[in-house]
C-alpha atoms as a PDB file:
ATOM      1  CA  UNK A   1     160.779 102.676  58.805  1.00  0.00           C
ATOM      2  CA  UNK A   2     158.864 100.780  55.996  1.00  0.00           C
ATOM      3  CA  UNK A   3     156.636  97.467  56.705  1.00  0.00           C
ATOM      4  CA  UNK A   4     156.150  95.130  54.728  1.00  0.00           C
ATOM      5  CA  UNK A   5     152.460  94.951  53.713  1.00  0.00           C
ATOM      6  CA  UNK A   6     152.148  91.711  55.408  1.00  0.00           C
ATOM      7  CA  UNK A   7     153.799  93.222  58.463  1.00  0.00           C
ATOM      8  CA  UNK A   8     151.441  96.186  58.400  1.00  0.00           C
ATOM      9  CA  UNK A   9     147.804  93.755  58.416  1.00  0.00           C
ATOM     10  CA  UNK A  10     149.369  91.420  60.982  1.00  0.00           C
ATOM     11  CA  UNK A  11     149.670  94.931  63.425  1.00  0.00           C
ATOM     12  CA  UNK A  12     146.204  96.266  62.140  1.00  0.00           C
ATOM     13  CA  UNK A  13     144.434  92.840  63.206  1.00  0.00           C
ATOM     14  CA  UNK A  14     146.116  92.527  66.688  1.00  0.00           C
ATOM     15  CA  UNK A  15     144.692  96.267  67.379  1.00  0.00           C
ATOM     16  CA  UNK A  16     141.379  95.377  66.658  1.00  0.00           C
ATOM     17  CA  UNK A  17     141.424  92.115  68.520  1.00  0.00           C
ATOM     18  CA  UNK A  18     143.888  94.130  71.597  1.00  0.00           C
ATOM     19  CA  UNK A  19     140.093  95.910  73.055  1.00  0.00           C
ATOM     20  CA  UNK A  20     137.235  93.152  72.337  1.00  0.00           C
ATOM     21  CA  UNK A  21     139.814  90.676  74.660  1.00  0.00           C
ATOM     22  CA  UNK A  22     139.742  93.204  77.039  1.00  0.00           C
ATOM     23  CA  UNK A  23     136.139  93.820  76.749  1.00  0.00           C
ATOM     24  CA  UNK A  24     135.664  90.492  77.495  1.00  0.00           C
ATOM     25  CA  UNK A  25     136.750  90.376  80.734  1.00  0.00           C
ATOM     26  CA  UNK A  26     134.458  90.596  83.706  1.00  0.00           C
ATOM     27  CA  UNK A  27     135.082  93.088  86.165  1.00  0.00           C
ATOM     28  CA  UNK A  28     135.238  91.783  90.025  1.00  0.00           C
ATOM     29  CA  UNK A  29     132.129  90.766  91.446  1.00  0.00           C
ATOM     30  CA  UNK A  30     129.852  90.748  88.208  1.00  0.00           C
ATOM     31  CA  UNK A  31     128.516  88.573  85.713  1.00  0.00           C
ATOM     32  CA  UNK A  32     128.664  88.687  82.075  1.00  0.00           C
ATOM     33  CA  UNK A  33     125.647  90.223  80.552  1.00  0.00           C
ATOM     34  CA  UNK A  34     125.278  86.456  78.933  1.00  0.00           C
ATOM     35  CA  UNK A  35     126.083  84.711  82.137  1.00  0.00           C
ATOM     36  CA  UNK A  36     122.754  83.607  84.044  1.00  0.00           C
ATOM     37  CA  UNK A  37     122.582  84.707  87.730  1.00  0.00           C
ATOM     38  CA  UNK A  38     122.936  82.092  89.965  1.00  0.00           C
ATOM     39  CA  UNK A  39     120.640  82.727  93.616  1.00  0.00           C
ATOM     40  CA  UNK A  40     122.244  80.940  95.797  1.00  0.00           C
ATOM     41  CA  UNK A  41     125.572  82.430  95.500  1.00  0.00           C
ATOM     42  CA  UNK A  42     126.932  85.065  97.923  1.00  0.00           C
ATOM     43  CA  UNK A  43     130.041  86.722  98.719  1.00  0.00           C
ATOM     44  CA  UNK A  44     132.468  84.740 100.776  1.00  0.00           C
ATOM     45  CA  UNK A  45     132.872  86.516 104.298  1.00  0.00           C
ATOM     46  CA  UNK A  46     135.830  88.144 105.011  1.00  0.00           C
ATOM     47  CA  UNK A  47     137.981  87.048 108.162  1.00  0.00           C
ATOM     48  CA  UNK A  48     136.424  87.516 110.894  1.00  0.00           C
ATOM     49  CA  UNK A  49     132.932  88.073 109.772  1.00  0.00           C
ATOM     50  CA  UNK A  50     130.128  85.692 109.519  1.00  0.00           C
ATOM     51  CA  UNK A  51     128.078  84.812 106.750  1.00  0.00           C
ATOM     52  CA  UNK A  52     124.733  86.210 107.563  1.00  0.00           C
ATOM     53  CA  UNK A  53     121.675  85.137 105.783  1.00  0.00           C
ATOM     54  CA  UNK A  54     118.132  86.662 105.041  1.00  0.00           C
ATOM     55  CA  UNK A  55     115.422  86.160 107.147  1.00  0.00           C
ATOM     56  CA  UNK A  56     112.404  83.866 106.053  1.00  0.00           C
ATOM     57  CA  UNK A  57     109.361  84.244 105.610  1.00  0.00           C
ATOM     58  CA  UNK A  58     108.370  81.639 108.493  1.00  0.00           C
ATOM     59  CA  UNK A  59     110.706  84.049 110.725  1.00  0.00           C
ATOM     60  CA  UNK A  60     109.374  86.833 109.898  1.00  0.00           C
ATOM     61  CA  UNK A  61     105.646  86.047 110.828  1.00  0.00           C
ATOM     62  CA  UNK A  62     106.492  83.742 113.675  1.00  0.00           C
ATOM     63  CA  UNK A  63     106.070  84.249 117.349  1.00  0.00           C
ATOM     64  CA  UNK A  64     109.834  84.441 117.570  1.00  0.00           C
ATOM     65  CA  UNK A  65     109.736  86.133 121.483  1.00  0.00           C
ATOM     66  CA  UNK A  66     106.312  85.568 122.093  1.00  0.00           C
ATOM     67  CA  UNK A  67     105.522  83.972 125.351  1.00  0.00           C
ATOM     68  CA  UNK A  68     103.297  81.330 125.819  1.00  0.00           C
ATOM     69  CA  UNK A  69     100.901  83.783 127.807  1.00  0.00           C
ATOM     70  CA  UNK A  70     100.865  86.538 125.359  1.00  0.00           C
ATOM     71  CA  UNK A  71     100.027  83.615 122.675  1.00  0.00           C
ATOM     72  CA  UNK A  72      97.337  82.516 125.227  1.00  0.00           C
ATOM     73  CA  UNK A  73      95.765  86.359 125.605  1.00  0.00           C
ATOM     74  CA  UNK A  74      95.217  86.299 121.510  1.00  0.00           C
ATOM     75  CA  UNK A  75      93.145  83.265 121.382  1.00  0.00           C
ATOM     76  CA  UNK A  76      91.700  84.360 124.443  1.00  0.00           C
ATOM     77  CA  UNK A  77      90.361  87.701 122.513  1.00  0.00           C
ATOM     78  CA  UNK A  78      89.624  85.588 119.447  1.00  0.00           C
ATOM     79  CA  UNK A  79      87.257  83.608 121.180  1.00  0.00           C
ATOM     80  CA  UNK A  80      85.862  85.768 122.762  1.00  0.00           C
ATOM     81  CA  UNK A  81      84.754  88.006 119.921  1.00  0.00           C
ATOM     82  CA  UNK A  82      83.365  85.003 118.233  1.00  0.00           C
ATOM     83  CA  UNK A  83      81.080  83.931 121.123  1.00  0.00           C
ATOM     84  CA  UNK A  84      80.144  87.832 121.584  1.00  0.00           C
ATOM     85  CA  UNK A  85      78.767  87.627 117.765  1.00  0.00           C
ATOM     86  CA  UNK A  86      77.098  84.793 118.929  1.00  0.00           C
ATOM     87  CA  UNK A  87      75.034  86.381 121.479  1.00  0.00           C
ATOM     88  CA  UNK A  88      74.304  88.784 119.649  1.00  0.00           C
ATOM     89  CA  UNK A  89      72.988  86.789 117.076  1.00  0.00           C
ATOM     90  CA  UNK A  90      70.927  84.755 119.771  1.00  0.00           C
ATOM     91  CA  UNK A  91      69.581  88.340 120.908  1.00  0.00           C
ATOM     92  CA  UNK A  92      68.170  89.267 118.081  1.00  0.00           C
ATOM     93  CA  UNK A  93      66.357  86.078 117.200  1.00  0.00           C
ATOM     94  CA  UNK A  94      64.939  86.369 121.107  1.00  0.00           C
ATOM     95  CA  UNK A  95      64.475  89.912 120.371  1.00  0.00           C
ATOM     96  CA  UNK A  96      61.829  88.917 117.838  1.00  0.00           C
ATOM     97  CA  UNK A  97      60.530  85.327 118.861  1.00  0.00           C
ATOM     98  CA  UNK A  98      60.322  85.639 122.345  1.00  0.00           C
ATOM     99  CA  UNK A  99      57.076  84.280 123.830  1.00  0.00           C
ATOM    100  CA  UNK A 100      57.157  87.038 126.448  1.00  0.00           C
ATOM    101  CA  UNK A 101      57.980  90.533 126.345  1.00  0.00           C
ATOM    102  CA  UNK A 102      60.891  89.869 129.155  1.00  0.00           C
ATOM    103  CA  UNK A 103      62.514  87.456 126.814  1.00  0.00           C
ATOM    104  CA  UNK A 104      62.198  89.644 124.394  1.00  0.00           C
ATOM    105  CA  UNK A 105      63.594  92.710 126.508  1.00  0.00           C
ATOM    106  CA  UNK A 106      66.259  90.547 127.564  1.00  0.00           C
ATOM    107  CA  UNK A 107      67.193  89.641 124.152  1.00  0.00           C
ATOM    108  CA  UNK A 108      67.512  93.304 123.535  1.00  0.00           C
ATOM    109  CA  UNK A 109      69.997  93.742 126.297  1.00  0.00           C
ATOM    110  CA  UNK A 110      72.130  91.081 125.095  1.00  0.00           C
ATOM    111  CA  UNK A 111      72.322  92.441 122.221  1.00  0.00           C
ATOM    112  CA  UNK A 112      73.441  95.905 123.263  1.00  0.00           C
ATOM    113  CA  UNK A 113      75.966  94.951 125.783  1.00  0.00           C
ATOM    114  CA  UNK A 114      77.692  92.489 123.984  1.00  0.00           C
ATOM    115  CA  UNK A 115      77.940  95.105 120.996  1.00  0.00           C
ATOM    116  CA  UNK A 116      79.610  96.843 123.430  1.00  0.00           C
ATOM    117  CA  UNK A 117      81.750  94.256 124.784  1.00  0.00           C
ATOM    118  CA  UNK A 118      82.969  93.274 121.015  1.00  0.00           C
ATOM    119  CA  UNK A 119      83.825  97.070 120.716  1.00  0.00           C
ATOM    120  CA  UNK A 120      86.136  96.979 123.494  1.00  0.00           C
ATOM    121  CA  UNK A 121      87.937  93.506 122.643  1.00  0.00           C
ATOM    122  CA  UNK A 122      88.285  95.013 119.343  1.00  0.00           C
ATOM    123  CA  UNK A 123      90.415  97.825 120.477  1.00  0.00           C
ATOM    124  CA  UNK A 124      92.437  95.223 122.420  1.00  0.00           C
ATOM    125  CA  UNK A 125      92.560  93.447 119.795  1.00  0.00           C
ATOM    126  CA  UNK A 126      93.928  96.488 117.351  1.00  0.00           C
ATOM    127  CA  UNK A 127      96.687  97.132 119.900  1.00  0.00           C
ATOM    128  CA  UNK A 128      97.657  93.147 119.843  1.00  0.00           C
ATOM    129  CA  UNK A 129      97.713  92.947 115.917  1.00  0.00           C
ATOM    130  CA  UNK A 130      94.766  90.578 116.554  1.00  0.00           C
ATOM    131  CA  UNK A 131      92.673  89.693 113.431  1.00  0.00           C
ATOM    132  CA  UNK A 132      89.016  88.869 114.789  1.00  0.00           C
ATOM    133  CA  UNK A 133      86.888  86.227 113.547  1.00  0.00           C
ATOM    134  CA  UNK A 134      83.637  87.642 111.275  1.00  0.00           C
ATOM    135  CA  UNK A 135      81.041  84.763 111.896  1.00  0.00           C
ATOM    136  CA  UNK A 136      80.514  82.449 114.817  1.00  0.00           C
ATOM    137  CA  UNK A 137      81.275  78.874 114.822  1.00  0.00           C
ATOM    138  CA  UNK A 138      79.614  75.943 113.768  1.00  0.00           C
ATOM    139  CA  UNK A 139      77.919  75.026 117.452  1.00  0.00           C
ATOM    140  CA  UNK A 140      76.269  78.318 117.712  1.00  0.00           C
ATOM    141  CA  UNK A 141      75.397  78.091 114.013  1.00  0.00           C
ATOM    142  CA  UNK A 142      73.753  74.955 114.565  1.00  0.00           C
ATOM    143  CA  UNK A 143      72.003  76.449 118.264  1.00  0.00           C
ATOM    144  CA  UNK A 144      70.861  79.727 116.273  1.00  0.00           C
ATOM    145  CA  UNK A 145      68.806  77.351 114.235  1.00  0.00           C
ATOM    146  CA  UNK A 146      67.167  75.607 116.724  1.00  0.00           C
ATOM    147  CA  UNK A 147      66.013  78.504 118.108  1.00  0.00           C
ATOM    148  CA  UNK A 148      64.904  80.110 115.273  1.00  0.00           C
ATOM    149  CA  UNK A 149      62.363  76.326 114.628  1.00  0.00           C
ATOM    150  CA  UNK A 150      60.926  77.258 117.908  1.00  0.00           C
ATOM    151  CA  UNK A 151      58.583  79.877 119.228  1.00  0.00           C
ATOM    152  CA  UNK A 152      56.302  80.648 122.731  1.00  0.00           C
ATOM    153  CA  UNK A 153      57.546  78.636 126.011  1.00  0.00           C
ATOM    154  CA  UNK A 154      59.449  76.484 124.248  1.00  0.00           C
ATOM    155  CA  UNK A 155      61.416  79.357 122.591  1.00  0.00           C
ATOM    156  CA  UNK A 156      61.998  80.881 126.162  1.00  0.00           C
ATOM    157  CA  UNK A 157      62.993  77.981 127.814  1.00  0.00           C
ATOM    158  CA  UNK A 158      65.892  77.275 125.360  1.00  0.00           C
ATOM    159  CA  UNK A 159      66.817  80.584 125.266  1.00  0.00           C
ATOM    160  CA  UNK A 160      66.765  81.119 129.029  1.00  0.00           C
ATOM    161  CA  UNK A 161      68.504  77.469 129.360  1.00  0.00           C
ATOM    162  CA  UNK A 162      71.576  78.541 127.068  1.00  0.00           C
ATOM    163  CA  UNK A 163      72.063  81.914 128.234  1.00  0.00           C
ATOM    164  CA  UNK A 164      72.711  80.199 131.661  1.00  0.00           C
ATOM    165  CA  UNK A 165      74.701  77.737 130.056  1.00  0.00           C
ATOM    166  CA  UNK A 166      76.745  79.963 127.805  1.00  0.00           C
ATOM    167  CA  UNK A 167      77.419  82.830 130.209  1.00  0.00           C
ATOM    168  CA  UNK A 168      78.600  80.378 133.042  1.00  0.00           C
ATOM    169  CA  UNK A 169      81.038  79.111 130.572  1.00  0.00           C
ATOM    170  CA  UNK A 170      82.142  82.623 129.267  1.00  0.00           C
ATOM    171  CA  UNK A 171      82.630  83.915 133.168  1.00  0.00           C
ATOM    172  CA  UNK A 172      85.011  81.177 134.462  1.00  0.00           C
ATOM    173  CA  UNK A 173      86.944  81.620 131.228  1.00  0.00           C
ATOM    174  CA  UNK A 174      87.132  85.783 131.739  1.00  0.00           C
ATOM    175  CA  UNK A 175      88.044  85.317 135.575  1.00  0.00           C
ATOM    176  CA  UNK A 176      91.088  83.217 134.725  1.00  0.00           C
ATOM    177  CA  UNK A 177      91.874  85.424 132.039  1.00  0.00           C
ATOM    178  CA  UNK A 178      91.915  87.898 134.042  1.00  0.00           C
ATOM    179  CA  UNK A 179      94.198  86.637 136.433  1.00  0.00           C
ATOM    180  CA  UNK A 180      96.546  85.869 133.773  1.00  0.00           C
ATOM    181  CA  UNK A 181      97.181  88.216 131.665  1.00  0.00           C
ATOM    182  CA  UNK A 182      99.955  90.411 131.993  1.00  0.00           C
ATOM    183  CA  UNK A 183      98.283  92.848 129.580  1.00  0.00           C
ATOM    184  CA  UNK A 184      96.513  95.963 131.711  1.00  0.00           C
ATOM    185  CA  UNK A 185      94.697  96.781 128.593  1.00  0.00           C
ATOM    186  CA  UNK A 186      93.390  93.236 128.066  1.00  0.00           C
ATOM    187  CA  UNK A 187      92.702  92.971 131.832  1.00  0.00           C
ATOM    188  CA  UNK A 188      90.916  96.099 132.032  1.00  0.00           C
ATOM    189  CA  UNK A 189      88.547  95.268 129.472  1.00  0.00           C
ATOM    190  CA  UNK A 190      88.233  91.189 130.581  1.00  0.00           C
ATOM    191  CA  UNK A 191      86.961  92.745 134.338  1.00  0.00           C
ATOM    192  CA  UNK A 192      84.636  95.306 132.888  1.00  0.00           C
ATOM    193  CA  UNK A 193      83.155  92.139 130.714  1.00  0.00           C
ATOM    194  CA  UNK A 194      83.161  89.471 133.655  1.00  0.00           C
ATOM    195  CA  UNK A 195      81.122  92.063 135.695  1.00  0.00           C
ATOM    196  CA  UNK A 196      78.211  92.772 132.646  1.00  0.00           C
ATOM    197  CA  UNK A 197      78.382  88.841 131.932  1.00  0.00           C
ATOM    198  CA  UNK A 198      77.455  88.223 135.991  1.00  0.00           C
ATOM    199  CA  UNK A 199      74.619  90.617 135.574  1.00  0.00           C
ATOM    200  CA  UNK A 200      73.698  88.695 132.943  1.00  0.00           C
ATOM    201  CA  UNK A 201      73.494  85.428 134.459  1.00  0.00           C
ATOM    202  CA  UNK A 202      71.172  87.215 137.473  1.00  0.00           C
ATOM    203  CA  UNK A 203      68.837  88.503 135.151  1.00  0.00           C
ATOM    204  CA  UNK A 204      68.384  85.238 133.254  1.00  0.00           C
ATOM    205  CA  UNK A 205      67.862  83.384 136.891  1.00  0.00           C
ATOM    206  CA  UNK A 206      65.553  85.542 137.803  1.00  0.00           C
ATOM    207  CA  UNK A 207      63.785  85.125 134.784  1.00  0.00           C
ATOM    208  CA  UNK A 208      64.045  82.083 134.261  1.00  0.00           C
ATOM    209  CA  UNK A 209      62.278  81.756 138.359  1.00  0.00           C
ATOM    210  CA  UNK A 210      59.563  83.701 137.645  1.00  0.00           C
ATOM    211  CA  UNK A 211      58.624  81.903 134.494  1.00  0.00           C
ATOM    212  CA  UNK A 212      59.350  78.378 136.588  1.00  0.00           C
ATOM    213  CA  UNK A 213      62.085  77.140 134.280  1.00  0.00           C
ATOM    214  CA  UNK A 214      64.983  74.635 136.079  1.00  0.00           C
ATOM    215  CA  UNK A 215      68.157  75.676 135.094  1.00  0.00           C
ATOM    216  CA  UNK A 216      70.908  73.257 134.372  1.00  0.00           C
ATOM    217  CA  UNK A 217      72.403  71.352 137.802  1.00  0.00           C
ATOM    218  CA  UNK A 218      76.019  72.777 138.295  1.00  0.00           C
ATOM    219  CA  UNK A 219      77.478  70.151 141.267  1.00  0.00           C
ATOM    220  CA  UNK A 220      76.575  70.619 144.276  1.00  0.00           C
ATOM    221  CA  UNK A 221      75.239  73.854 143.493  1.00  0.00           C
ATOM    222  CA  UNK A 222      71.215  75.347 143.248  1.00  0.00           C
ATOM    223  CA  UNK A 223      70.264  74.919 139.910  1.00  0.00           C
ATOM    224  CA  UNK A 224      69.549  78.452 139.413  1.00  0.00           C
ATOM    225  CA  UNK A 225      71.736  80.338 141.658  1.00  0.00           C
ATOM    226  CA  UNK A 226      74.768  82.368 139.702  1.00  0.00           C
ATOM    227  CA  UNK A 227      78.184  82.136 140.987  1.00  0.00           C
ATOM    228  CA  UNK A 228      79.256  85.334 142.842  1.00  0.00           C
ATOM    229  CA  UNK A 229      79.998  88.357 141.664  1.00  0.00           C
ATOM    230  CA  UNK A 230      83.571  88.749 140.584  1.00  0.00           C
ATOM    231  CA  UNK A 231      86.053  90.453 142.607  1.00  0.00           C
ATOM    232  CA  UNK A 232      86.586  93.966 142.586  1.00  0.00           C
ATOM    233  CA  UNK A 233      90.253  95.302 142.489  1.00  0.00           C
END
């Protein structure tokens, strides 16, 4: 069969231009290389299905399932490492400064058991996903100051005076923490501390008795006498 040669460029031209239009055609579900992505697009559920969507980032850091105790217990052991730091911090300044050598011996202790004490809230704390605090709070900033612009009786008696103050504080909050919690770890470790921090307290009465300081009235109460031991289980 002949062609004519305008026949025969007509056929050449639609062969070349047959591919490229197919070319140009996106294949289901994807986007020209030219085409910009657009985010909030996503497949359309089939029937029956539900259109699920990603989790955020609020969600996914969120106390989604936490109850309100179990958020309670975290601040608990928060707080608790942050007013450890602060006794120790207060035991090492009595440590040195003390006007006696009981003050000063006393300052020691504090500063050993509540080492201790912090060591065992931070395992808690490890097993909770708890991150601790690294300095103390403004208060006891501003208290470790004072004491460090004082020295001799005066030193002792504000020393003696908060520890009374502080550790009456810190044992009502452990006892109802205590009863609280659902956490045995926790628990354990808030008994062992509630027993150390009663010690505590009768040590600094007695001191504080023989050197003829008044301790802070607490209602009806002696001014010097601790509360009772806590209860063993």
């Amino acid at each position: 069969m002949n062609f004519r040669p305008v026949q025969i460029i007509l056929l050449s031209t639609a062969t070349m231009l047959f591919p490229a239009a197919l070319l140009g055609q996106a294949e289901p579900g994807t986007l020209p290389e030219n085409a910009a992505p657009n985010q909030s697009s996503q497949p359309m559920p089939g029937p029956g299905q539900r259109q699920t969507q990603r989790p955020s980032m609020q969600d996914s850091v969120g106390t989604s399932g936490q109850t309100a105790q179990e958020t309670k217990d975290k601040m608990f052991v928060r707080k608790a490492v942050e007013g450890g730091l602060a006794e120790i911090q207060f035991g090492q300044v009595a440590a040195q400064k003390g006007g006696s050598d009981d003050v000063k011996a006393l300052g020691q202790k504090m500063v050993e058991d509540h080492t201790a004490m912090n060591k065992d809230m931070e395992s808690v704390a490890d097993s909770m996903g708890v991150m601790l605090p690294k300095r103390i709070n403004k208060d006891d900033q501003a208290e470790l100051d004072k004491l460090g612009a004082l020295s001799g009786d005066a030193f002792d008696t504000e020393y003696l005076t908060l520890m009374m103050k502080e550790h009456h504080h810190d044992l009502r909050e452990f006892r109802v923490e205590a009863e609280g919690t659902q956490d045995a770890m926790l628990r354990d470790a808030v008994m062992k501390a509630a027993k150390i921090i009663h010690g505590h307290l009768v040590m600094v009465d007695q001191l504080a008795k023989s050197k003829g300081i008044e301790m802070p009235h607490r209602g009806n109460k002696s001014p010097s006498a601790p509360p009772p031991p806590p209860p063993t289980e």
